[in-house]
Each structure stands twice: as C-alpha cells, then as structure tokens.
PDB file of N, CA and C in Angstrom:
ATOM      1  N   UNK A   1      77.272  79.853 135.885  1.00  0.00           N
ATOM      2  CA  UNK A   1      76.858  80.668 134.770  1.00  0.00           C
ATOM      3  C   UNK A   1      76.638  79.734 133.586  1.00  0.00           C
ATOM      4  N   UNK A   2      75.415  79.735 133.243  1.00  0.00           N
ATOM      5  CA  UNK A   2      74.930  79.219 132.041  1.00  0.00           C
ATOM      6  C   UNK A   2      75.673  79.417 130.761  1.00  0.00           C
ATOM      7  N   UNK A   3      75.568  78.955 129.216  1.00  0.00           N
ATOM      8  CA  UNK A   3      75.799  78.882 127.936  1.00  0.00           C
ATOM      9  C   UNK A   3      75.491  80.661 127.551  1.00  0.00           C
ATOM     10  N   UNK A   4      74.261  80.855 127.983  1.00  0.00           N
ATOM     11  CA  UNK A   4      73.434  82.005 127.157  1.00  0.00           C
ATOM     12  C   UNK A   4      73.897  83.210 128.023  1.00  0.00           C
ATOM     13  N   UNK A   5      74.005  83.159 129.424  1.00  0.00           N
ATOM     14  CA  UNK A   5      74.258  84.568 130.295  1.00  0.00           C
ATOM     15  C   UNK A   5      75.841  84.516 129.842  1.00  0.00           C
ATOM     16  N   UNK A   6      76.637  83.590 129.878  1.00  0.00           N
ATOM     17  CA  UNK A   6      77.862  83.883 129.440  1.00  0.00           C
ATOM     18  C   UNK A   6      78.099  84.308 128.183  1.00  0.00           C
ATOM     19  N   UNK A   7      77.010  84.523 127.229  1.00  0.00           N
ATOM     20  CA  UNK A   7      76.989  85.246 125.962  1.00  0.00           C
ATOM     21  C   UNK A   7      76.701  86.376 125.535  1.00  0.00           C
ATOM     22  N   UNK A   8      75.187  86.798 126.558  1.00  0.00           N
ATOM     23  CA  UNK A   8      75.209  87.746 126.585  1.00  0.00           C
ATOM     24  C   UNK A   8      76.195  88.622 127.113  1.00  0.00           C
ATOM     25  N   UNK A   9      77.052  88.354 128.075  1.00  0.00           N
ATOM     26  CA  UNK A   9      77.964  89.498 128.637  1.00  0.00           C
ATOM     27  C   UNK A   9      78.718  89.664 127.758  1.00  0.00           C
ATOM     28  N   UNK A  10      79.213  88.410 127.221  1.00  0.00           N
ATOM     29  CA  UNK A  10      80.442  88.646 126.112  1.00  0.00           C
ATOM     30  C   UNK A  10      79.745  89.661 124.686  1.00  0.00           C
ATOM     31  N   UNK A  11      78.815  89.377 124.502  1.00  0.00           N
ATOM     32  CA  UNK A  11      77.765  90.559 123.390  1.00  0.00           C
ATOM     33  C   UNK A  11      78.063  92.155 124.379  1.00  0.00           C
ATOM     34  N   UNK A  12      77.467  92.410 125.370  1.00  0.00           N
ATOM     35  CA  UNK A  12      77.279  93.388 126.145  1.00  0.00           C
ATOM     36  C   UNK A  12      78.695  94.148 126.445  1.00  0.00           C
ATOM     37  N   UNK A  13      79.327  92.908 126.505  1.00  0.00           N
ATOM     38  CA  UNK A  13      81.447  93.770 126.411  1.00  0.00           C
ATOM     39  C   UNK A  13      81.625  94.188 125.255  1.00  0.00           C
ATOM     40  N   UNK A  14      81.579  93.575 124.008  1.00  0.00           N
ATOM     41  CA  UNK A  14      81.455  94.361 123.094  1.00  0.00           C
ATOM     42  C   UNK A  14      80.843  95.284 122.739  1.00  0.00           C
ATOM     43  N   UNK A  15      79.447  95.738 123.058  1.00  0.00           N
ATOM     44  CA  UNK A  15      78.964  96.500 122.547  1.00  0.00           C
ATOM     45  C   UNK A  15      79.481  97.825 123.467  1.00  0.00           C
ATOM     46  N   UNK A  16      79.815  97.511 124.497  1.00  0.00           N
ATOM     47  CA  UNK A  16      80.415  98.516 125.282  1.00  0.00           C
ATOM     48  C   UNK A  16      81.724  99.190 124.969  1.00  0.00           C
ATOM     49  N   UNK A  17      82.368  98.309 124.760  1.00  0.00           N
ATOM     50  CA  UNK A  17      83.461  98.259 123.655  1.00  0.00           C
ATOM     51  C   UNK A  17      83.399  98.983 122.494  1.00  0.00           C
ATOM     52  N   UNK A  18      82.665  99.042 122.025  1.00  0.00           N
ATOM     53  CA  UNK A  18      82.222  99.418 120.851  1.00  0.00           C
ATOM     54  C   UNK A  18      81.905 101.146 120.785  1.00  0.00           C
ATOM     55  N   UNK A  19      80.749 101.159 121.963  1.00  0.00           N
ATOM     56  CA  UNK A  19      80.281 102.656 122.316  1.00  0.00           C
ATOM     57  C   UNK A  19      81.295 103.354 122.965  1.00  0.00           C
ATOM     58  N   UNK A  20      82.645 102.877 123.343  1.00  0.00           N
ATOM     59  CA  UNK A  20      83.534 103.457 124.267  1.00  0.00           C
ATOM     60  C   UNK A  20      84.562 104.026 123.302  1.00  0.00           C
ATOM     61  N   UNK A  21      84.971 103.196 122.063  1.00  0.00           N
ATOM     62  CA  UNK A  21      85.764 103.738 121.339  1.00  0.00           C
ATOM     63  C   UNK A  21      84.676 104.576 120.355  1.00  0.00           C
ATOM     64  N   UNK A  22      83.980 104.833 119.851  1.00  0.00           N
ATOM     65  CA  UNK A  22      83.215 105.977 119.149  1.00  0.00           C
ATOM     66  C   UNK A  22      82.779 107.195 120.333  1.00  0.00           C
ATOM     67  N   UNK A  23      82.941 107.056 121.377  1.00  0.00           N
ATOM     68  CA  UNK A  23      82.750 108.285 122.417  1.00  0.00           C
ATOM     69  C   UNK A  23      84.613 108.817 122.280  1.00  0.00           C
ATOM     70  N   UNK A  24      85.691 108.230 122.320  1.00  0.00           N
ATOM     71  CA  UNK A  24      86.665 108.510 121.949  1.00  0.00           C
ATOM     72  C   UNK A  24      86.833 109.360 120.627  1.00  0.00           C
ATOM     73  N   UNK A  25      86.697 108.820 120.047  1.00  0.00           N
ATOM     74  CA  UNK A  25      86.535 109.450 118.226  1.00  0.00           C
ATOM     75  C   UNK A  25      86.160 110.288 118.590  1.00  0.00           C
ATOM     76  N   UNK A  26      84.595 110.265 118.781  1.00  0.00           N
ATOM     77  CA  UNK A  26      84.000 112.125 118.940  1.00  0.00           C
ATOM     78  C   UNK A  26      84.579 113.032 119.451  1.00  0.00           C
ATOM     79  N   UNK A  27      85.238 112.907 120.616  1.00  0.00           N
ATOM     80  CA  UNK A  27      85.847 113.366 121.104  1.00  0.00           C
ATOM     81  C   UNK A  27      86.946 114.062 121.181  1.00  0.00           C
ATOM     82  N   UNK A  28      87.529 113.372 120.257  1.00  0.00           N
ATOM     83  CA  UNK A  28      89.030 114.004 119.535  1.00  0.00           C
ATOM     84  C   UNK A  28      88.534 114.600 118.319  1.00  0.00           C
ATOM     85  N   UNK A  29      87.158 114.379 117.979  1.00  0.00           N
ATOM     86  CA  UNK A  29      87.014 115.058 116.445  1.00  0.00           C
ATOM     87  C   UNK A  29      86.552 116.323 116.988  1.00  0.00           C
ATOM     88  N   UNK A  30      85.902 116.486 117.844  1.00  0.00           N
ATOM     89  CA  UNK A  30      85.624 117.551 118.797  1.00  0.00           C
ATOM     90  C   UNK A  30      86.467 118.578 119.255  1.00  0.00           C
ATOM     91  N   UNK A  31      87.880 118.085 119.719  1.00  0.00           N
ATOM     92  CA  UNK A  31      88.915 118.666 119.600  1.00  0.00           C
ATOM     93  C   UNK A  31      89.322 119.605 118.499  1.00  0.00           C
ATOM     94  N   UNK A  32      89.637 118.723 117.843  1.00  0.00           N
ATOM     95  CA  UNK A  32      89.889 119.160 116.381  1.00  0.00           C
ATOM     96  C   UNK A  32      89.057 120.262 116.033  1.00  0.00           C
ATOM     97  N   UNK A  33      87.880 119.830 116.044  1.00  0.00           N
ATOM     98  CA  UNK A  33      86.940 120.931 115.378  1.00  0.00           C
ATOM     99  C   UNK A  33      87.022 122.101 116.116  1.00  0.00           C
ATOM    100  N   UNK A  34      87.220 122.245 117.404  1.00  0.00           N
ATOM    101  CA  UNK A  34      87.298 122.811 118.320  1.00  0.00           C
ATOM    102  C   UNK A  34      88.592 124.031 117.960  1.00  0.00           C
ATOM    103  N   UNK A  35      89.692 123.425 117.619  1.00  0.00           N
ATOM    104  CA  UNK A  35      90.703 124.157 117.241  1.00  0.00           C
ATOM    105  C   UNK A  35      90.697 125.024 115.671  1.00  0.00           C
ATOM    106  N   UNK A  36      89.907 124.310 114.963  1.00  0.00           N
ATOM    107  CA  UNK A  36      89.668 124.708 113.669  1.00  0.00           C
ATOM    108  C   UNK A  36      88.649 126.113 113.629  1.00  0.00           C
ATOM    109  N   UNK A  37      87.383 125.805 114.623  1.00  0.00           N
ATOM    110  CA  UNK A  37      86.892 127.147 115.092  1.00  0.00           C
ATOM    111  C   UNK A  37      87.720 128.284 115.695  1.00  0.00           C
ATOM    112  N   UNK A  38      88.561 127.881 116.442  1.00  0.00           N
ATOM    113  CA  UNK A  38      89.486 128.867 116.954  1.00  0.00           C
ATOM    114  C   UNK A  38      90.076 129.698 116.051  1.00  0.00           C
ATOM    115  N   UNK A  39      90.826 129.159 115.102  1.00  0.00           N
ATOM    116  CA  UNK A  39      91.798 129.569 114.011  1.00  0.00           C
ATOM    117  C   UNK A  39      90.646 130.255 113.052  1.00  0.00           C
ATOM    118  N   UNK A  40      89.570 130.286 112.370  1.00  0.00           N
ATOM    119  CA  UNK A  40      89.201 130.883 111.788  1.00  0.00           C
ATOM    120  C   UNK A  40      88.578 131.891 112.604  1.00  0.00           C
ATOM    121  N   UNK A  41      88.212 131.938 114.098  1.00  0.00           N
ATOM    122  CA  UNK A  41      87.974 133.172 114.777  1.00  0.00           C
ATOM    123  C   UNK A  41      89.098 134.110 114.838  1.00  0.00           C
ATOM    124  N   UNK A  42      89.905 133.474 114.971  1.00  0.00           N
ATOM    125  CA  UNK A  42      91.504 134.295 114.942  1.00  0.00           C
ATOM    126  C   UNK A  42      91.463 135.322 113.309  1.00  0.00           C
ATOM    127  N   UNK A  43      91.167 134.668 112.574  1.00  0.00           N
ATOM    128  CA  UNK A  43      91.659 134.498 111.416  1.00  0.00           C
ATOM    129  C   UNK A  43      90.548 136.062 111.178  1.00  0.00           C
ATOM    130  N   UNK A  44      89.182 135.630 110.700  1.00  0.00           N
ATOM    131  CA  UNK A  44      88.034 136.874 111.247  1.00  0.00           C
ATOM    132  C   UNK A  44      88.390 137.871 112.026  1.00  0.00           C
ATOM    133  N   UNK A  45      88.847 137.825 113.065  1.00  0.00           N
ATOM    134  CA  UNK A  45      89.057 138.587 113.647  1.00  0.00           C
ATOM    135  C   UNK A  45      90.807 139.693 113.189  1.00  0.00           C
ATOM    136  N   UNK A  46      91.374 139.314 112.706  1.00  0.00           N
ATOM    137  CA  UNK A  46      92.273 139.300 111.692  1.00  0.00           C
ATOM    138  C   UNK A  46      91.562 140.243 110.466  1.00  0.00           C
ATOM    139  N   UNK A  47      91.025 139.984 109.940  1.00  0.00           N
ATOM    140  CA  UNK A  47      90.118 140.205 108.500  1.00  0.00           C
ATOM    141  C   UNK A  47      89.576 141.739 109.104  1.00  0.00           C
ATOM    142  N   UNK A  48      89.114 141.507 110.082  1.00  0.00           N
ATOM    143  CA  UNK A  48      87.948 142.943 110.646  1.00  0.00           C
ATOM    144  C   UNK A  48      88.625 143.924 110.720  1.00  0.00           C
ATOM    145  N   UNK A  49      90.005 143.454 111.398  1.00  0.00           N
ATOM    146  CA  UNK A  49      91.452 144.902 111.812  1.00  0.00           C
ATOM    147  C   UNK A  49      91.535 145.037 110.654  1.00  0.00           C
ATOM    148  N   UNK A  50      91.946 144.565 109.540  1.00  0.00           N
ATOM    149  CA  UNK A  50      92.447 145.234 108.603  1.00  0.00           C
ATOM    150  C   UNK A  50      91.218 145.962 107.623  1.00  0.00           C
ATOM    151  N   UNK A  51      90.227 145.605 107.396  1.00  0.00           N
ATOM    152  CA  UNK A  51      89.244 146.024 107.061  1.00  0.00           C
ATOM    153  C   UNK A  51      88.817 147.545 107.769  1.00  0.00           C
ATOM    154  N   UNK A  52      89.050 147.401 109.358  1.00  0.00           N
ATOM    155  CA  UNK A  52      88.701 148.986 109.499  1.00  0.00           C
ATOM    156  C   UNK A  52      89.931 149.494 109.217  1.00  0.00           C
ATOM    157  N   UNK A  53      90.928 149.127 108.872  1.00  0.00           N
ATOM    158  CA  UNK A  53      92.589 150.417 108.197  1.00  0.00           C
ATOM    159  C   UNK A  53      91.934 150.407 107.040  1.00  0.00           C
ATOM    160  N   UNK A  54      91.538 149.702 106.291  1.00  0.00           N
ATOM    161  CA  UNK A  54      91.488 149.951 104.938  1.00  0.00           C
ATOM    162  C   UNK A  54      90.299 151.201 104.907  1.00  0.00           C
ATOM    163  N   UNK A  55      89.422 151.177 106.108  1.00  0.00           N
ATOM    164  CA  UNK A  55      88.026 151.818 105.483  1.00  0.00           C
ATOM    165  C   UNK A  55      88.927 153.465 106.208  1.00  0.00           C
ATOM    166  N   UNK A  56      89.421 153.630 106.852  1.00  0.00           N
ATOM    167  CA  UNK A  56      90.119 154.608 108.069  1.00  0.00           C
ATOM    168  C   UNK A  56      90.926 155.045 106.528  1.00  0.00           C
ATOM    169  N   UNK A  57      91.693 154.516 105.937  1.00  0.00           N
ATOM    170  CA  UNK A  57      92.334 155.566 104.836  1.00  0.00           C
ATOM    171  C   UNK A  57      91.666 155.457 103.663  1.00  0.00           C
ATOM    172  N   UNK A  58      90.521 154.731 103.389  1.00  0.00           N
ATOM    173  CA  UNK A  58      89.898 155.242 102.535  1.00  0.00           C
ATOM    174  C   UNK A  58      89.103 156.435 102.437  1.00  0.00           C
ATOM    175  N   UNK A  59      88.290 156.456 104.084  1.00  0.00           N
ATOM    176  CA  UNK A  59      87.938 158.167 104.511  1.00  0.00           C
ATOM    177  C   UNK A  59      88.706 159.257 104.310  1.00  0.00           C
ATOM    178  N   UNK A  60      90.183 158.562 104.806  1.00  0.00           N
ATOM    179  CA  UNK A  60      91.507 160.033 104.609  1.00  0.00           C
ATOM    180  C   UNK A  60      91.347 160.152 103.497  1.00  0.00           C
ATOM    181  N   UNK A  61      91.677 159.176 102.223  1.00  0.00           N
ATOM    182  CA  UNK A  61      91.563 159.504 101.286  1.00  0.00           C
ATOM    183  C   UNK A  61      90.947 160.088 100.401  1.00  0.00           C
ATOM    184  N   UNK A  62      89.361 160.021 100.726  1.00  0.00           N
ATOM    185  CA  UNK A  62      88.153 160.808 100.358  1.00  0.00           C
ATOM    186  C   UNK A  62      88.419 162.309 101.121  1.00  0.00           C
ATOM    187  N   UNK A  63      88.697 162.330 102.137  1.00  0.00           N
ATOM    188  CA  UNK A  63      88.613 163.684 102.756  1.00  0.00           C
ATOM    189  C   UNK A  63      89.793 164.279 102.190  1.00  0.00           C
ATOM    190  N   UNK A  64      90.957 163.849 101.845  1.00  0.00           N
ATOM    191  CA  UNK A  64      92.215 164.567 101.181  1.00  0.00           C
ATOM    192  C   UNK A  64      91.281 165.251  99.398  1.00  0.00           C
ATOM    193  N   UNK A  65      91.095 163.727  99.119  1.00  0.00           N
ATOM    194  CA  UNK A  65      90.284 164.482  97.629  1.00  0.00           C
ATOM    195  C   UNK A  65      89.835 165.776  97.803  1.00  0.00           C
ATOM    196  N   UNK A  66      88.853 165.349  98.786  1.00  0.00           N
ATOM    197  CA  UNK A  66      87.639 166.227  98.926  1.00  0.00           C
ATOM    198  C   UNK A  66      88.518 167.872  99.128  1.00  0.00           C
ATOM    199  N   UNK A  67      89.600 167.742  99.945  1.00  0.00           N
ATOM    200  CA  UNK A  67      90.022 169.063 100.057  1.00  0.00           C
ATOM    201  C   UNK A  67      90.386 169.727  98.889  1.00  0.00           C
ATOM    202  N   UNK A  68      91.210 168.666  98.128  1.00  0.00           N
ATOM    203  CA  UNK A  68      91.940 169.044  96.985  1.00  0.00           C
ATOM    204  C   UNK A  68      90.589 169.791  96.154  1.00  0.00           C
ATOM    205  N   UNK A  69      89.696 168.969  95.665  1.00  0.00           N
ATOM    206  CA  UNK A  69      88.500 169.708  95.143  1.00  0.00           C
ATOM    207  C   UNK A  69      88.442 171.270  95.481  1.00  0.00           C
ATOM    208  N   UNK A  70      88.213 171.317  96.604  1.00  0.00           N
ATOM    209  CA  UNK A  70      88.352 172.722  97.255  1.00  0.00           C
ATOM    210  C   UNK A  70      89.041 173.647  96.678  1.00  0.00           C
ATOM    211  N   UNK A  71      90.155 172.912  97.008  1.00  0.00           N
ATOM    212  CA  UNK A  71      91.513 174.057  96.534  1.00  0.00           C
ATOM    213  C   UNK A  71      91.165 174.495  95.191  1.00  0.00           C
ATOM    214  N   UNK A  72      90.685 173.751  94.534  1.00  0.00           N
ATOM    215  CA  UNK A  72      90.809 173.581  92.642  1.00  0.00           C
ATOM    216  C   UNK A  72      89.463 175.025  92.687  1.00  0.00           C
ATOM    217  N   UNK A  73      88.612 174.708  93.177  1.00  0.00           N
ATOM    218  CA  UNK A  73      87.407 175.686  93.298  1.00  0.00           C
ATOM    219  C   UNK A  73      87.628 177.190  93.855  1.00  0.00           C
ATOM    220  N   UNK A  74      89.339 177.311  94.758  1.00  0.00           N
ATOM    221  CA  UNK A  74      89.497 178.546  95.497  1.00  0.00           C
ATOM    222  C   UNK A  74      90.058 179.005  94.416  1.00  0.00           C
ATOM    223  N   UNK A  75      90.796 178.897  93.871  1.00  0.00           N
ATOM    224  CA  UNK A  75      91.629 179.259  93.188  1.00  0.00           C
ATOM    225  C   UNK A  75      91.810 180.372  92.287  1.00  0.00           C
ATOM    226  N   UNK A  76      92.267 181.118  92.750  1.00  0.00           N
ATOM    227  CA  UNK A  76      92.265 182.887  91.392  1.00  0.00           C
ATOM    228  C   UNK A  76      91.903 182.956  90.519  1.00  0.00           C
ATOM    229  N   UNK A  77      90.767 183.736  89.630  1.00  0.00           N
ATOM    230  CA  UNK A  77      90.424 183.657  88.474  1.00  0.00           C
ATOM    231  C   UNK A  77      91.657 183.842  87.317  1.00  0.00           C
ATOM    232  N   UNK A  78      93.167 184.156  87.560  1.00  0.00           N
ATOM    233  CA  UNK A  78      94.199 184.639  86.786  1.00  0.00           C
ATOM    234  C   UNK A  78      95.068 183.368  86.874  1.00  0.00           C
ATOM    235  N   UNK A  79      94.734 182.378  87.259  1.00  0.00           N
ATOM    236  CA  UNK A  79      95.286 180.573  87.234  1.00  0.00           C
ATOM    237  C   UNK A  79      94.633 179.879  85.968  1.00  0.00           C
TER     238      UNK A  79
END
C-alpha cells in the first residue's frame, strides 16, 4: 500500500466516522422529539376532555337559565 491509498482510507475512516456519529445524534434527537410529540398529544388530548365538560355544563347551564326564564314568564299575574 502506497503513501496516497493509505490516506485516502485514513480520510474515508473519518469521514465515516464522522457520518456515523451525526446519524447517532439524529437519532436520539428523533427520540426526543418523538417523546415531546407524544406529551403534547397527551396533553391535547387532555385539553379536548375538558373542553367538552366545560361546553356539556355550559348547555346545562343555558338550559337551567332558559327554564328559569320560563318560570319568571308563568308566573301569576298576583306575584
């Protein structure tokens, strides 16, 4: 093995080297990100339940009004 082929490999290990630990990185950042999507799906999904209780007694609550109105409108002309 020549001066120059023994250089290039040693270039070519590194660069391999090189592309092997940034396929690592991504990879774990991938992770990561991966888990971070999770938790705010959780999280959304979280948000939506309580959002339909809130809208579920805000209807009761409109429909309770709404009765009360009623009542106020039945009411004996001697009240």
């Amino acid at each position: 093995m020549d001066f120059f082929t023994g250089r290039y490999n040693v270039c070519m290990s590194e660069r391999l080297t090189n592309v092997e630990e940034k396929i690592a990185y991504l990879e774990k950042f991938v992770a990561d990100l991966d888990g971070v999507v999770r938790e705010l799906h959780d999280s959304l999904d979280a948000v939506r339940l309580e959002m339909g209780q809130l809208q579920s007694r805000i209807e009761q609550s409109a429909q309770t009004d709404g009765e009360a109105d009623d009542l106020e409108s039945q009411r004996p002309p001697h009240y």
